[in-house]
Protein backbone atom coordinates (compact mmCIF):
# COMPACT_ATOMS: atom_id res chain seq x y z
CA UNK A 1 -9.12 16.60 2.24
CA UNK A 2 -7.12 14.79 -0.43
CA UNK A 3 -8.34 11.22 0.07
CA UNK A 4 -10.94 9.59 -2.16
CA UNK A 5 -11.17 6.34 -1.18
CA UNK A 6 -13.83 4.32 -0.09
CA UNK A 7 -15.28 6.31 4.06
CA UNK A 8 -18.64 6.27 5.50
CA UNK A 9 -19.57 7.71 8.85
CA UNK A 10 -22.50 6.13 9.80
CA UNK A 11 -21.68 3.55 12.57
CA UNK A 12 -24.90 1.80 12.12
CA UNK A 13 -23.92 0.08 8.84
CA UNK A 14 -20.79 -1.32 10.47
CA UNK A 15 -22.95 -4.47 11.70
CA UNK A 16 -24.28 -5.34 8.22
CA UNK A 17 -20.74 -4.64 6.62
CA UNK A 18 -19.22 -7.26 8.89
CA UNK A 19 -21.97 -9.99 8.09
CA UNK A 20 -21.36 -9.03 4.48
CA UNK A 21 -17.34 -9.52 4.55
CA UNK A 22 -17.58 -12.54 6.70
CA UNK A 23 -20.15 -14.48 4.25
CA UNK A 24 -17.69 -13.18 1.52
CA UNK A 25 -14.61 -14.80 3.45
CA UNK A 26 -16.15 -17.97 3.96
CA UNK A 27 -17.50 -18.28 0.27
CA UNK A 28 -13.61 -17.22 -1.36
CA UNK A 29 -12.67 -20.14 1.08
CA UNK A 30 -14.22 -22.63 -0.27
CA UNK A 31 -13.21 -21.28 -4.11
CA UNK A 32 -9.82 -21.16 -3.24
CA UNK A 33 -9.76 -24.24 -0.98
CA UNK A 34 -5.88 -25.36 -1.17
CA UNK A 35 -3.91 -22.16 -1.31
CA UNK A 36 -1.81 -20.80 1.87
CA UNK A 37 -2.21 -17.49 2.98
CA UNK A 38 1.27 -16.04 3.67
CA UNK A 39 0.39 -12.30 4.35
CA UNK A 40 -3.19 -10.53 5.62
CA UNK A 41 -3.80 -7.18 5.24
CA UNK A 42 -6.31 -5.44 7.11
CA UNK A 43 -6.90 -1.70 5.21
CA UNK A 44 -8.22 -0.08 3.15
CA UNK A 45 -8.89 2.63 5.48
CA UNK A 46 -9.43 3.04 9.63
CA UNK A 47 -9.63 -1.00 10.50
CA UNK A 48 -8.91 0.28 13.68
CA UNK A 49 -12.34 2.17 14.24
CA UNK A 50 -13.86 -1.69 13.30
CA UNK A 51 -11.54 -3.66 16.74
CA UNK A 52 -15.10 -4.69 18.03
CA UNK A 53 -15.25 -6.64 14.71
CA UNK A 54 -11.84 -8.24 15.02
CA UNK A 55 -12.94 -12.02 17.01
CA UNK A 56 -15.16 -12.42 14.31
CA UNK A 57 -12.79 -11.62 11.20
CA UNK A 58 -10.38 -13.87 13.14
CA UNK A 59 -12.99 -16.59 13.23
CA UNK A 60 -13.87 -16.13 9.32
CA UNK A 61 -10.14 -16.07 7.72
CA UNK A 62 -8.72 -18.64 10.12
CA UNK A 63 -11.75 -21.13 9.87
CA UNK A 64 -11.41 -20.51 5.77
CA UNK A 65 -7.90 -20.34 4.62
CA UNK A 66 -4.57 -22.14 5.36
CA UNK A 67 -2.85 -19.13 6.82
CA UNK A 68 0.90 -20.14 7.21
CA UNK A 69 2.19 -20.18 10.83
CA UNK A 70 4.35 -17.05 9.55
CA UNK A 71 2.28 -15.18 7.90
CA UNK A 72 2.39 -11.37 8.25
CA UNK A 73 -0.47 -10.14 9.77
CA UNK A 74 -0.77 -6.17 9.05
CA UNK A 75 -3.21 -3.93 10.08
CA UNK A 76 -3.78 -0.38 8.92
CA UNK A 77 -4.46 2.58 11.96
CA UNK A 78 -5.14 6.18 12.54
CA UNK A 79 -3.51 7.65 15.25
CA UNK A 80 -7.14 8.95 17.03
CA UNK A 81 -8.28 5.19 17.24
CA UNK A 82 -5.22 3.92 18.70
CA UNK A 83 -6.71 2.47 22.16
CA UNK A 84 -5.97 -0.06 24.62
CA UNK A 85 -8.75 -2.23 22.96
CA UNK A 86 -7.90 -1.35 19.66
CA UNK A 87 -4.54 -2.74 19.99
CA UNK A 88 -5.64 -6.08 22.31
CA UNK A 89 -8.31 -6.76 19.41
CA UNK A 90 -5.46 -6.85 17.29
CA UNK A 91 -2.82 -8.83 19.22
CA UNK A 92 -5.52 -11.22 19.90
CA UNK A 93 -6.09 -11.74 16.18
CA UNK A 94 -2.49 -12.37 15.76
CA UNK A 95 -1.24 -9.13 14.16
CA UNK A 96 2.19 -8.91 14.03
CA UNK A 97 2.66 -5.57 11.57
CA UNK A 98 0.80 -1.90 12.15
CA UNK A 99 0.77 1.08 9.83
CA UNK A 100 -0.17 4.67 11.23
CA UNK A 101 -1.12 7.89 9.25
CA UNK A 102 0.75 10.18 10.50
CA UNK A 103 1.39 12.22 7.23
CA UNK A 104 2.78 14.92 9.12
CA UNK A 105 3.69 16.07 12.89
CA UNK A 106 2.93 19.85 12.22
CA UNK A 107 -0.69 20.51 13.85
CA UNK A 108 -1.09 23.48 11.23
CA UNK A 109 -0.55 21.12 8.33
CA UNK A 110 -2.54 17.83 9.72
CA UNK A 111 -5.44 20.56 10.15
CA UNK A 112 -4.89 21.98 6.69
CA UNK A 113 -5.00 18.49 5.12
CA UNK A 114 -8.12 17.71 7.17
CA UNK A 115 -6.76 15.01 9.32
CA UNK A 116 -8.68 13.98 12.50
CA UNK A 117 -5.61 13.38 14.43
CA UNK A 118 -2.71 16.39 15.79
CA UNK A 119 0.89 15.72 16.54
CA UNK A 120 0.12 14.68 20.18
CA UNK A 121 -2.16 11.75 19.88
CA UNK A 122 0.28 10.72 16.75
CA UNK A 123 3.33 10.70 19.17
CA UNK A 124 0.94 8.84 22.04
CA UNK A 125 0.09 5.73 19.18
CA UNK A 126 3.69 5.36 18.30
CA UNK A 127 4.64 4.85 22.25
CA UNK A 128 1.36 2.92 22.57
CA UNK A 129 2.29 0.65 19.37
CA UNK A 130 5.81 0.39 19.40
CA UNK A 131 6.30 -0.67 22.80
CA UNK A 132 2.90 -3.32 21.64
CA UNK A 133 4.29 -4.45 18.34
CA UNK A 134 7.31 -5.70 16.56
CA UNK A 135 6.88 -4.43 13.46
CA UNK A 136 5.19 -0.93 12.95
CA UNK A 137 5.22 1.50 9.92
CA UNK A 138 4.43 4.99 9.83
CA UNK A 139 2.86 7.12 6.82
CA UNK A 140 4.16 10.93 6.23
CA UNK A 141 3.57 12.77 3.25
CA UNK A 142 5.67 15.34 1.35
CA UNK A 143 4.29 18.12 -1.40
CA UNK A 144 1.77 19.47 1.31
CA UNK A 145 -0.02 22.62 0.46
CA UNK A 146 1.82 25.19 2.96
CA UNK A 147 4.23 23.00 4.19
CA UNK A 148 7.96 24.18 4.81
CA UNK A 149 11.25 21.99 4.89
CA UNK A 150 11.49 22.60 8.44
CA UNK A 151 8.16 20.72 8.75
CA UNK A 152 9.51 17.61 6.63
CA UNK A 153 12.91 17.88 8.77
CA UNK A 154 11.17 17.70 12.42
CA UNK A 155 8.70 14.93 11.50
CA UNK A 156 11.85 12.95 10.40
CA UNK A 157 14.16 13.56 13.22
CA UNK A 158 11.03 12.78 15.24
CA UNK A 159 10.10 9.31 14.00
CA UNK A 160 13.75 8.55 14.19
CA UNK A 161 13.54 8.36 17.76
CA UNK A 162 11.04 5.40 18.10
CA UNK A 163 11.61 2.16 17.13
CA UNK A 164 10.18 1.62 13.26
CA UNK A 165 10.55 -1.06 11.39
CA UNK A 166 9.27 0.58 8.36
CA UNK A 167 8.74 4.12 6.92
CA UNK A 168 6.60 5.35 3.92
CA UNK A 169 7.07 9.09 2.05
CA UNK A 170 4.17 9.39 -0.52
CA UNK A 171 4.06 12.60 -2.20
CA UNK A 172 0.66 14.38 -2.79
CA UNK A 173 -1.35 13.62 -5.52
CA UNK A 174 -4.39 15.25 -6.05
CA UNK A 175 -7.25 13.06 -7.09
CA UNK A 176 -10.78 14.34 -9.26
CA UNK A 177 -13.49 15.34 -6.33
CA UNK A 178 -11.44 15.55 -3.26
CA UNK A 179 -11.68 19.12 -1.47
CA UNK A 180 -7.81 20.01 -2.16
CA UNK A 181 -8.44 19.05 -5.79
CA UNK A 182 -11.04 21.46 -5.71
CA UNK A 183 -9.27 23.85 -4.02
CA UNK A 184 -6.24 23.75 -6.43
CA UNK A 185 -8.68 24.50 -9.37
CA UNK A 186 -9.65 27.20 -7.84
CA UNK A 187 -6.31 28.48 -7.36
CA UNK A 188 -6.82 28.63 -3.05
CA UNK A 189 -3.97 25.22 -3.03
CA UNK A 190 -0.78 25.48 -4.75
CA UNK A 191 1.49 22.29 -4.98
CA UNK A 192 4.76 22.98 -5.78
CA UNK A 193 6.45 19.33 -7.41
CA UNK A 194 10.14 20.53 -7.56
CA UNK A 195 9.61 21.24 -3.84
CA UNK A 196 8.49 17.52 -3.26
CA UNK A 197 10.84 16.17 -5.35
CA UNK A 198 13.49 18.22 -2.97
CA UNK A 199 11.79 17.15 0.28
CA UNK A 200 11.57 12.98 -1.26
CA UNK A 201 15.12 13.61 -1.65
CA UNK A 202 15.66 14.84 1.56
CA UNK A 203 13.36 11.84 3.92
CA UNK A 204 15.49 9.56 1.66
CA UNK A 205 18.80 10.43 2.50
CA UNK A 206 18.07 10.97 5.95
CA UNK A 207 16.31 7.41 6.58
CA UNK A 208 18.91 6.15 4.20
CA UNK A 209 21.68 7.64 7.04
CA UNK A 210 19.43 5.94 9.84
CA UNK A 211 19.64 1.94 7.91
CA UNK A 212 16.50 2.17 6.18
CA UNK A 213 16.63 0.61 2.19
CA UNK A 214 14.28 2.15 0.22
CA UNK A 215 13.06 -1.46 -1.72
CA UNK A 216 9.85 0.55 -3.63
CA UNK A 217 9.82 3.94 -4.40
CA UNK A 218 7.50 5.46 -1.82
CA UNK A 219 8.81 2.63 0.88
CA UNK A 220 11.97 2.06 3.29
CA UNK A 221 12.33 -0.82 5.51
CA UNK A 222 15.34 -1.95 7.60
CA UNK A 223 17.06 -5.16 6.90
CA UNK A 224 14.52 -7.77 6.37
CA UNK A 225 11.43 -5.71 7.18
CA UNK A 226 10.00 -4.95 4.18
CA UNK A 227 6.04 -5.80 3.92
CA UNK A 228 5.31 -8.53 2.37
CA UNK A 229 1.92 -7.52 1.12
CA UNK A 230 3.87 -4.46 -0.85
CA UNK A 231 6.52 -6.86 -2.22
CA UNK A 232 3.86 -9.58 -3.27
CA UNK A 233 2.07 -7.00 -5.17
CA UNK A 234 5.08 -5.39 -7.09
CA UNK A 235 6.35 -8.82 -7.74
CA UNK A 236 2.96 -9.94 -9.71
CA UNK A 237 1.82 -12.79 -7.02
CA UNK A 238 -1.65 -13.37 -6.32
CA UNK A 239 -3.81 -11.75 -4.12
CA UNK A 240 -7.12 -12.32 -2.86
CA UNK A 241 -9.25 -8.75 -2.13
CA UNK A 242 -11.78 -8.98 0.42
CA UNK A 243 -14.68 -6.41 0.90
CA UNK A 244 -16.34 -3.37 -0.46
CA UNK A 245 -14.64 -1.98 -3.18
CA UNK A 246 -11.83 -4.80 -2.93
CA UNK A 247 -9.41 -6.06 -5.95
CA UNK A 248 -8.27 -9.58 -6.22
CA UNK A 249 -5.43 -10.49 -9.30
CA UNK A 250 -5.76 -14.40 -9.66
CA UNK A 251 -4.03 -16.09 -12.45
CA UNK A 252 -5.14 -18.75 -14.27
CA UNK A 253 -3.86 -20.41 -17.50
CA UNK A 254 -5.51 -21.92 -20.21
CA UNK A 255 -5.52 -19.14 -22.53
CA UNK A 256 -6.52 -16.29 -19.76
CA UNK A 257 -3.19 -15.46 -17.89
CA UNK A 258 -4.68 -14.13 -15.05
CA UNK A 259 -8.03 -12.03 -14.01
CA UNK A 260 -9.03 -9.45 -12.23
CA UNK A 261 -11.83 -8.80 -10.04
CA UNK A 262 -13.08 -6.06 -8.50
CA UNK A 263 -15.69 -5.78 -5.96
CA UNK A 264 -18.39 -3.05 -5.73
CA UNK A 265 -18.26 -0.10 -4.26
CA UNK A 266 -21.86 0.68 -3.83
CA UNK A 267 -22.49 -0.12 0.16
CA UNK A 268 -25.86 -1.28 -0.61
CA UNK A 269 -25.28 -3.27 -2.89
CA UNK A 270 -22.31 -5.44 -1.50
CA UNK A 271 -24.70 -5.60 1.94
CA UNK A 272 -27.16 -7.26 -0.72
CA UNK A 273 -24.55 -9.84 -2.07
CA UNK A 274 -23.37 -7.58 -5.81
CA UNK A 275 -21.19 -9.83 -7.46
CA UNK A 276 -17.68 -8.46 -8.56
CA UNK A 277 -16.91 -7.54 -11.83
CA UNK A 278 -13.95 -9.60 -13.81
CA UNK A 279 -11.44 -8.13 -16.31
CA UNK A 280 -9.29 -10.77 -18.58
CA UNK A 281 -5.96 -10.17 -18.46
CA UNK A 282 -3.79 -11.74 -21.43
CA UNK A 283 -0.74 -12.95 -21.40
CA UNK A 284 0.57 -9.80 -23.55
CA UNK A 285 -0.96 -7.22 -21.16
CA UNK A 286 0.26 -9.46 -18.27
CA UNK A 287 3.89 -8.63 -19.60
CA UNK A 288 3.68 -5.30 -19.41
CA UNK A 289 1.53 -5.30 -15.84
CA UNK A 290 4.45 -7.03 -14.88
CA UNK A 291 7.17 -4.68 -16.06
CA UNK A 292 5.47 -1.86 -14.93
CA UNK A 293 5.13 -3.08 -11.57
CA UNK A 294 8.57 -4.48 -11.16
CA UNK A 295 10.20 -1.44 -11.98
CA UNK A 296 8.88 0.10 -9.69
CA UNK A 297 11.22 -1.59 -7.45
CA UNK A 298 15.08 -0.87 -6.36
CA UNK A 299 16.14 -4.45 -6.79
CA UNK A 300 14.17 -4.16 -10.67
CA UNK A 301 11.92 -6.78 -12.17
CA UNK A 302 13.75 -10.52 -12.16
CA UNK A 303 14.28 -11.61 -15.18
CA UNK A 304 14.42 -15.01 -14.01
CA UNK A 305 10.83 -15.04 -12.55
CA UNK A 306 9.46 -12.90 -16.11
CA UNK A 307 11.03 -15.98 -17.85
CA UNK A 308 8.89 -18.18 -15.61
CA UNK A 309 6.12 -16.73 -15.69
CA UNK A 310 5.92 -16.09 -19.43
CA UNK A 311 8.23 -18.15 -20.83
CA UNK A 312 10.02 -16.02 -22.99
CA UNK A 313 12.62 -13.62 -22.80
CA UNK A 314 12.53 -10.02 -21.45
CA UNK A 315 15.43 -8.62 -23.35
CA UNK A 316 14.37 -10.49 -25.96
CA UNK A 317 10.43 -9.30 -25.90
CA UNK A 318 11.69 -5.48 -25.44
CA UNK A 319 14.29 -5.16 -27.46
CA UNK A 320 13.69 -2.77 -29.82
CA UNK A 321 12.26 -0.43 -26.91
CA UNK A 322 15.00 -1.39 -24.52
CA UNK A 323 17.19 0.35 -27.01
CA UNK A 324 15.56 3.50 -26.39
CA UNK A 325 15.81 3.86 -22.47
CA UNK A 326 18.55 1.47 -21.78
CA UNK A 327 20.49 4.91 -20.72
CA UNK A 328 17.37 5.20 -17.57
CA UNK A 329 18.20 1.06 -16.78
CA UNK A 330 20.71 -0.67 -15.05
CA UNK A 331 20.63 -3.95 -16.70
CA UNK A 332 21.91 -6.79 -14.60
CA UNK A 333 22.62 -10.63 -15.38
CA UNK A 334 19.14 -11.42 -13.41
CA UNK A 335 17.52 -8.20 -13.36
CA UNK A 336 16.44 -4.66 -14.98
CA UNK A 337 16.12 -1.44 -12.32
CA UNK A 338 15.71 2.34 -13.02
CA UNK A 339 18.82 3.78 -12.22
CA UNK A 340 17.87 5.75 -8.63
CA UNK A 341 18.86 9.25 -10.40
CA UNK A 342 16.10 8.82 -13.01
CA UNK A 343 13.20 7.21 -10.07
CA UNK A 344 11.02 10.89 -10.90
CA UNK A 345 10.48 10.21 -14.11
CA UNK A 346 9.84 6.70 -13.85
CA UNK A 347 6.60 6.63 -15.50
CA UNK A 348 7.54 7.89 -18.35
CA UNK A 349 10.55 5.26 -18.77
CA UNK A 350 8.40 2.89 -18.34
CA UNK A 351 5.48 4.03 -20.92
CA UNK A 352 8.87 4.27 -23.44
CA UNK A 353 9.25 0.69 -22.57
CA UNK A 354 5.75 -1.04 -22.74
């Protein structure tokens, strides 16, 4: 009820989809022939609802790209397509990582948010994938529409007891032409911020009590378990986006930092072969991509790597606006963070800045 991306339900187009992503695989292959793939991400949605598909994705990637013998192989999963096939499809393909939408263990709230899924099959694909995996995240969501402290508490205390590697809190946001969106304008779904802000607060310094490090704002890892597809995105490296509706962020020099492309989203038309649409990205808007991405992390944006990247200066190049937030920064000898008591207001820190 609050998700608008990219979900069809007709099984019958998965076929064409497949021949579509594979003949897009093998085609970026070729273009990109060189690089080394050090992290896949399967997502975007249910992959998991797709396992028949896996051999020949494996086939694809690994017969196109120079994936690196370590790579981190994720793979995104709901918890009512978590099956014994589901999860040898994936082992067989070499996935190493697995991230389940849970959201919530309250059956009244997973109905209320329109999930397909109820606390018992999410508490069977944990045991399932955490006795299959070794690394496995779980989604929950705070700033629900009905949903009670108690409700945040118990999913907590609940994940605690099995064996994650990583744990996500994203708070609600209600996006143009999903159902609660509609609902809220209609006054029938109230969201209460302060009380997510209180219930962030409170999944933070509980997983903070249990070793996790929040490294991102919405993300907490124990030691040396952060994703690597999260960190390579909030640290500005390249990534290649495969698939309908998929983004790719290459960069490129001579004049053009970096581009973006962005495949369509139209079902028919990527079936037919639609070729993405690209977005310049210049060197000056690549700054403040950067910064805005960076900051988004605990550890900050590294002033060492801006300096490579752009060859100039951050405190230098911000200066003047530096001056006006430095009070929201800590400001290190290789790196700028928001200070943690300021993370809610983030954005606008970081509009101040750029």
């Amino acid at each position: 009820a609050y998700c608008d991306f990219l979900s069809f339900c007709d099984h019958r187009t998965m076929a064409a989809y497949f021949d579509a992503l594979c003949a897009e695989i093998r085609e970026k292959g070729e273009k990109y022939e060189g690089r080394t793939v050090t992290s896949i991400y399967i997502g975007g949605g249910t992959p998991s609802i797709a396992h028949a598909y896996f051999p020949r994705l494996k086939e694809a990637v690994f017969s196109s790209f120079c994936v690196a013998k370590d790579a981190e192989v994720s793979v995104e999963s709901n918890p009512e397509s978590v099956t014994d096939d589901f999860i040898a499809a994936a082992k067989d393909f070499g996935v190493n990582r697995v991230s389940l939408g849970v959201q919530s263990l309250s059956d009244k709230l997973l109905h209320r948010i329109g999930r397909a899924h109820d606390r018992a099959k999410a508490l069977c694909a944990l045991d399932m994938l955490t006795r299959a995996f070794p690394r496995v995240n779980a989604d929950v969501m705070v700033g629900l529409p009905d949903q009670q402290e108690t409700d945040v508490r118990e999913t907590i205390e609940t994940l605690l007891g099995y064996d994650l590697s990583h744990i996500s809190c994203y708070s609600l946001i209600l996006e143009k032409g999903t159902r609660l969106y509609h609902e809220a304008r209609k006054g029938k779904c109230v969201i209460d911020e302060d009380f997510a802000v209180d219930m962030y607060d409170l999944v933070r310094d509980r997983l903070a009590a249990a070793g996790y490090d929040r490294y991102e704002i919405s993300n907490f890892s124990k030691a040396g378990e952060a994703c690597r597809y999260n960190l390579s995105v909030w640290q500005y490296a390249d990534y290649l986006g495969l698939g309908l509706g998929a983004s790719s962020f290459l960069k490129e020099g001579r004049g053009t930092f970096a581009r973006r492309y962005r495949n369509t989203c139209d079902l028919a038309g990527y079936v037919a072969g639609r070729r993405p649409t690209t977005q310049r990205i210049s060197i000056e808007a690549a700054k403040k991509e950067y910064v805005m991405l960076g900051l988004r992390l605990s550890e900050g944006l590294s002033l060492d790597n801006y300096r490579s990247l752009f060859g100039s200066d951050f405190l230098s190049d911000y200066a003047e606006n530096l001056a006006k937030v430095s009070s929201y920064l800590k400001i290190a000898p290789d790196s700028v963070s928001i200070l943690s008591e300021y993370i809610y207001v983030s954005n606008s820190i970081i509009t101040e800045l750029i």
